[in-house]
Protein backbone atom coordinates (compact mmCIF):
# COMPACT_ATOMS: atom_id res chain seq x y z
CA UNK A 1 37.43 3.57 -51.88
CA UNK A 2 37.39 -0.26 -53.31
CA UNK A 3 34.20 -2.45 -52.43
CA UNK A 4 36.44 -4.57 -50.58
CA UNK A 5 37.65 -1.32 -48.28
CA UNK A 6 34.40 -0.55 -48.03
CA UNK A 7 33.15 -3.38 -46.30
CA UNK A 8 36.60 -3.87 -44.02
CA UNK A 9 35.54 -0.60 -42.52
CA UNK A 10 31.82 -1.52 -42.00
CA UNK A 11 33.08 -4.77 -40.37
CA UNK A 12 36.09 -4.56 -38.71
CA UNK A 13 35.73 0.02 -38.21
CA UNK A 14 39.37 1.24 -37.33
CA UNK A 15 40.19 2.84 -33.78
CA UNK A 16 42.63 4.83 -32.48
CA UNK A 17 46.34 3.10 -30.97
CA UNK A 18 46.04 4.75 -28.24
CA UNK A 19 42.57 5.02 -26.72
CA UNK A 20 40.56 2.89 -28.81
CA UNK A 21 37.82 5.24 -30.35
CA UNK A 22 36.46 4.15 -33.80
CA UNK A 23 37.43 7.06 -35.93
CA UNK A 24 35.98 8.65 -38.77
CA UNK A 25 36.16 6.85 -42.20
CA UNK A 26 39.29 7.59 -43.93
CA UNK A 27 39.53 7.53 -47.68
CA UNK A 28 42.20 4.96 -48.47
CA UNK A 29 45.43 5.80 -50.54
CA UNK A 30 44.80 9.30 -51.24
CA UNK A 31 46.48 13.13 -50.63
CA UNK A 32 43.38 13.95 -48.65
CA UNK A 33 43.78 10.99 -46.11
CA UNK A 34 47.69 11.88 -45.87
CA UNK A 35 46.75 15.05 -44.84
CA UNK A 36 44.17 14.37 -42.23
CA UNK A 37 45.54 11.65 -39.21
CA UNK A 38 43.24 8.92 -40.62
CA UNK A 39 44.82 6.27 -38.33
CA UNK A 40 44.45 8.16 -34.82
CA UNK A 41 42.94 10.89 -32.51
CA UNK A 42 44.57 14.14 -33.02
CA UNK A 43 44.64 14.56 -29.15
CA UNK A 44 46.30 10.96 -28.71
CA UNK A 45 49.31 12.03 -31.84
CA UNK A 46 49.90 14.89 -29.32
CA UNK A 47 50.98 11.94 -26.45
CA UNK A 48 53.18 10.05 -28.25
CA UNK A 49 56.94 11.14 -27.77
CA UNK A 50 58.80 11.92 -30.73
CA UNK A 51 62.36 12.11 -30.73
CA UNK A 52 63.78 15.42 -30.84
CA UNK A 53 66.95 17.25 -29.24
CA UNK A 54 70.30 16.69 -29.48
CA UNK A 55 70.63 13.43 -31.09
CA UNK A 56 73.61 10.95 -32.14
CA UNK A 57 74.63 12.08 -34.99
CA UNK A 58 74.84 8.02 -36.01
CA UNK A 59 71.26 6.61 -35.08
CA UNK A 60 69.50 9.69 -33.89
CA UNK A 61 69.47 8.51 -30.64
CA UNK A 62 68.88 11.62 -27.99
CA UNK A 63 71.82 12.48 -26.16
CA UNK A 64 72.15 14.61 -22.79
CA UNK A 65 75.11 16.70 -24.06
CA UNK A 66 75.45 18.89 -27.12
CA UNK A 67 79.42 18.72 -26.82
CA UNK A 68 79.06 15.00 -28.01
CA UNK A 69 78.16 13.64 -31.10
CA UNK A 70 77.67 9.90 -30.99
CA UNK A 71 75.84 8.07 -28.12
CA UNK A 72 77.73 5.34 -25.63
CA UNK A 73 76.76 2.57 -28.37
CA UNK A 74 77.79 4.32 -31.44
CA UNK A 75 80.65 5.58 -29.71
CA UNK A 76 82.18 2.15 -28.77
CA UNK A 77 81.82 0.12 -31.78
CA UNK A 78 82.61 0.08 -35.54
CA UNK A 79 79.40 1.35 -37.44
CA UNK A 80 78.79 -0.55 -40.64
CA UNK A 81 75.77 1.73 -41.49
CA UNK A 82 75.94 5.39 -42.72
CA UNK A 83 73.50 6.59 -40.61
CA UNK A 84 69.93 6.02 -39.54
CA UNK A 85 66.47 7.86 -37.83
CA UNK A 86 63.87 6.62 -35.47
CA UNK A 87 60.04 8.21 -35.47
CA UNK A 88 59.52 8.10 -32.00
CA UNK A 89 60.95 6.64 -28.27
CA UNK A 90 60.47 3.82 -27.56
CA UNK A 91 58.05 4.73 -24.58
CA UNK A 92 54.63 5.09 -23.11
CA UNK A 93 52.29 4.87 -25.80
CA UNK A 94 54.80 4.19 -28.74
CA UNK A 95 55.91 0.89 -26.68
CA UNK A 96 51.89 0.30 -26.57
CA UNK A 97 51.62 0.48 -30.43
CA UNK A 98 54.89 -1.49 -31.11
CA UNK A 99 53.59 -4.26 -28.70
CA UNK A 100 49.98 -4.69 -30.20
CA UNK A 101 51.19 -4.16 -33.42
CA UNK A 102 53.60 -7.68 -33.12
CA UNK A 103 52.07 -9.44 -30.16
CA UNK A 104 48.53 -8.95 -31.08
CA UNK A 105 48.67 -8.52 -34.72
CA UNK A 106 47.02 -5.11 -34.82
CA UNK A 107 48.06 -4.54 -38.23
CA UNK A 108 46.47 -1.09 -38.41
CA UNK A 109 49.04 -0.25 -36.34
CA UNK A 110 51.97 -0.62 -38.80
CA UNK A 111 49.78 1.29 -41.56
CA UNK A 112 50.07 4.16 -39.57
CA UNK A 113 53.86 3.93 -38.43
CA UNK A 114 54.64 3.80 -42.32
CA UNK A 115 51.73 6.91 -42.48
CA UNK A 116 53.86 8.65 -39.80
CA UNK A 117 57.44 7.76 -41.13
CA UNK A 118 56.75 8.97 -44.19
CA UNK A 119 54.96 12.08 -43.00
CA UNK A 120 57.92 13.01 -40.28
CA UNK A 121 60.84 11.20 -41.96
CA UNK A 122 60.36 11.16 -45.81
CA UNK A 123 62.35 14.06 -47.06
CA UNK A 124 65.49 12.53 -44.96
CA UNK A 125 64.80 9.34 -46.79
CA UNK A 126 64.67 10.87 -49.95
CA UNK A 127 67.74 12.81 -49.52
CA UNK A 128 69.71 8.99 -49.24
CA UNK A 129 68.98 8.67 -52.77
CA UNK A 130 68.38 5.09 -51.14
CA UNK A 131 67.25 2.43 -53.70
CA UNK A 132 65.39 -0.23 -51.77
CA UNK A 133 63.71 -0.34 -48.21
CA UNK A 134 64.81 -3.67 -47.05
CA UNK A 135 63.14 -4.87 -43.80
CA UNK A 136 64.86 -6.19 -41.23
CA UNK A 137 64.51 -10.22 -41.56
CA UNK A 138 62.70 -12.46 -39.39
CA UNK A 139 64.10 -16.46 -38.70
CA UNK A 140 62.08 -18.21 -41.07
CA UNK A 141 60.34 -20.45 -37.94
CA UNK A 142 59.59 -17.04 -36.14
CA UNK A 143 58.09 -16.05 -38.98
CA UNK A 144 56.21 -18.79 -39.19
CA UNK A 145 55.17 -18.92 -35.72
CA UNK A 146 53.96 -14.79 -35.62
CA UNK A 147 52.06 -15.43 -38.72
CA UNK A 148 54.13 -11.62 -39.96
CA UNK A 149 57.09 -9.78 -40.64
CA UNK A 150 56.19 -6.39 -38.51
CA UNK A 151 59.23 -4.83 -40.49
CA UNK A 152 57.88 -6.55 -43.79
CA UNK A 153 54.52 -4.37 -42.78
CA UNK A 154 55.61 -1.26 -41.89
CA UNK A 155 58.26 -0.93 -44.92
CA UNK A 156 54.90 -1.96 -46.83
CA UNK A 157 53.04 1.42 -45.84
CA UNK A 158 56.35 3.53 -45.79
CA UNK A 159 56.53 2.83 -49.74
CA UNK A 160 53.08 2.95 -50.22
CA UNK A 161 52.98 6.49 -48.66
CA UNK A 162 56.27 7.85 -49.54
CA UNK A 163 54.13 7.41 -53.18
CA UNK A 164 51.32 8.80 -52.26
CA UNK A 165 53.02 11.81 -50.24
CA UNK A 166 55.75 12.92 -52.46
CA UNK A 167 55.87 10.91 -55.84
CA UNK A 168 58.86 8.89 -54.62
CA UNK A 169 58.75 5.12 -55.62
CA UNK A 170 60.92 3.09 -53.51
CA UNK A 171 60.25 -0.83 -53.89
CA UNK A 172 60.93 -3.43 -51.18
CA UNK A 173 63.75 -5.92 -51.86
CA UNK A 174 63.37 -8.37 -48.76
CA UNK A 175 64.79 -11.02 -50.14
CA UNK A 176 68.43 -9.41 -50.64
CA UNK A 177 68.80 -10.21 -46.61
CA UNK A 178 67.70 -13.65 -45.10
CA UNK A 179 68.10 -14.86 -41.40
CA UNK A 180 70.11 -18.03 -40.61
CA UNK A 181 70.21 -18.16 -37.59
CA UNK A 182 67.39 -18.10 -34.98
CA UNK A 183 68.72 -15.92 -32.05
CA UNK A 184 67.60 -15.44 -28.83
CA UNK A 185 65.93 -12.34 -28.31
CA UNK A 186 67.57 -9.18 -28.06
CA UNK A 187 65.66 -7.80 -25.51
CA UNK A 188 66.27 -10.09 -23.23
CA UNK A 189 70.05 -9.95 -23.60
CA UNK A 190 72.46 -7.00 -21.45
CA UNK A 191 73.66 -5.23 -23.57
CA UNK A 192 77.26 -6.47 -23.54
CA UNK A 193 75.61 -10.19 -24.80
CA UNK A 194 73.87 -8.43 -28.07
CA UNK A 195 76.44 -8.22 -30.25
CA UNK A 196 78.08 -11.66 -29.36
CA UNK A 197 74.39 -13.18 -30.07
CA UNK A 198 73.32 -11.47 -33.58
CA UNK A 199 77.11 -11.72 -34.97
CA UNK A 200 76.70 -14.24 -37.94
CA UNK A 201 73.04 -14.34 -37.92
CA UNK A 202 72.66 -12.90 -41.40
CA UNK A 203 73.42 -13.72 -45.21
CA UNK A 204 73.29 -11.56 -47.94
CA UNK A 205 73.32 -12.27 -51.87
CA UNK A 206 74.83 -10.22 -54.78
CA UNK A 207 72.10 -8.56 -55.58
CA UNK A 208 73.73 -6.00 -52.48
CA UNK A 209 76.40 -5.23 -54.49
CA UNK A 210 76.31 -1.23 -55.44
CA UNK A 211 73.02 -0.38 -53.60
CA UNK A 212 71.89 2.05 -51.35
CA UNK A 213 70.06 0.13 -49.41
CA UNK A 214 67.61 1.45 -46.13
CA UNK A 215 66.98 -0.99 -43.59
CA UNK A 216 63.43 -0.30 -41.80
CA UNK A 217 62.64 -2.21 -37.90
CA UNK A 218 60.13 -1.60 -35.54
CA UNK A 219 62.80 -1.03 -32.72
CA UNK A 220 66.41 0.10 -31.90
CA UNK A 221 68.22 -0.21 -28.58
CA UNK A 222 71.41 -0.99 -28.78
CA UNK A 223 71.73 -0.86 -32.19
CA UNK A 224 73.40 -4.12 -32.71
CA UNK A 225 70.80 -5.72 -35.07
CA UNK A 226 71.34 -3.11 -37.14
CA UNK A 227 74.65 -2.69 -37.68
CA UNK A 228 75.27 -6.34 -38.22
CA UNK A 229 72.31 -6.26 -40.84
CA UNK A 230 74.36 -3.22 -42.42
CA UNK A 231 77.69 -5.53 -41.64
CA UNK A 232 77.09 -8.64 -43.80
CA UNK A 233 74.94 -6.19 -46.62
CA UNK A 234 78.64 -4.19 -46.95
CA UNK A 235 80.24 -7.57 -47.27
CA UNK A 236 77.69 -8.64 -50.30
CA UNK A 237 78.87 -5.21 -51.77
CA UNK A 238 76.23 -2.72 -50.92
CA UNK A 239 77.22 1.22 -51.74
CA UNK A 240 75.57 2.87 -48.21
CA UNK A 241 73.16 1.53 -45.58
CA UNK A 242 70.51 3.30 -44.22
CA UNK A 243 67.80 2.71 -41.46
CA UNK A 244 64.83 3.72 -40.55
CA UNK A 245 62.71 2.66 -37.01
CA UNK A 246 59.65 3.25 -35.56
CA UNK A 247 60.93 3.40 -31.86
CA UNK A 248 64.13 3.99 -30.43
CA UNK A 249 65.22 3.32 -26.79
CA UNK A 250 66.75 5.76 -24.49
């Protein structure tokens, strides 16, 4: 542990997501803090809802029937990207950690949702052969008004502990992907609006061309970010497109 780490903890001492305990000192950027929960209570990990199941065989997305393989959104629409995962659904206390993670800038919070995806998801990255982790842009004036990329963030820990975890050195490309156009929020859109409202939103440069590229996000719904992310990287020549999400709705 660095002088500097040393003192954040002392100062600002890190608490659990979910019920806000301080918890135990962690030793930073090692095997033996990958393999102990250093960024919550192992009673808490136990509430959070990961996704499991039957799952769209697209985006992961749990599905009610086993007869099906792609969910109502993935069904209807052409898929640009190859296929993607989400660590948890996007409920209960995942939601919480999501939401204090980009309204209230806990940025513990997307340390340990790159700790988790790597822990959970990191073989299924690895077997992408993907060459970059590419978050999902912000509009430059959202940017500027968060103060943070949450994307930016969590792709930050995924690569640092995909290294740490399993030898596997990914770097972050986000400027391959920028976003022109400042949207209205997804979230706030029916579903039939979303892909009308993101189309066009995104340009990509030639350094796409012949990648295999893995987009990371905080949170999927519909999908339509996503795929339109994976649309315009395809058009800039990209090999395969990837994704990887902390939450995924149901």
């Amino acid at each position: 542990m660095t002088i500097k780490e040393l003192i954040m903890q002392l100062v600002y001492p890190r608490v659990c997501p979910v019920c806000g305990e301080v918890l135990p000192w962690s030793i930073s950027g090692s095997v033996e803090q990958a393999k102990a929960d250093p960024y919550i209570c192992r009673d808490c990990l136990k509430k959070i809802k990961i996704v499991t199941g039957t799952r769209c065989l697209k985006c992961s997305k749990p599905i009610e029937s086993e007869e099906e393989e792609y969910c109502h959104d993935c069904a209807g629409r052409t898929n640009y990207f190859e296929e993607g995962r989400a660590l948890w659904l996007h409920d209960g206390y995942a939601r919480k950690i999501i939401y204090a993670l980009k309204f209230s800038g806990i940025r513990d919070n997307a340390d340990f949702i790159g700790y988790e995806m790597a822990r959970r998801l990191g073989p299924w990255l690895m077997e992408r052969r993907a060459d970059a982790l590419l978050p999902v842009p912000l509009h430059r004036s959202k940017q500027r008004s968060r103060g943070f990329n949450q994307a930016q963030l969590i792709a930050a820990s995924l690569a640092k502990w995909m290294g740490i975890m399993y030898g596997y050195r990914i770097p972050i490309d986000s400027g391959m992907l920028v976003r022109t156009v400042r949207t209205k929020p997804q979230k706030d859109l029916d579903p039939r609006y979303r892909f009308n409202n993101i189309r066009g939103a995104f340009e990509a440069d030639d350094t796409a061309a012949g990648r295999r590229i893995c987009l990371v996000d905080d949170i999927y719904t519909t999908g339509s970010t996503i795929n339109e992310a994976a649309r315009t990287l395809k058009r800039a020549g990209a090999e395969k497109v990837f994704f990887i999400t902390a939450n995924i709705g149901i």
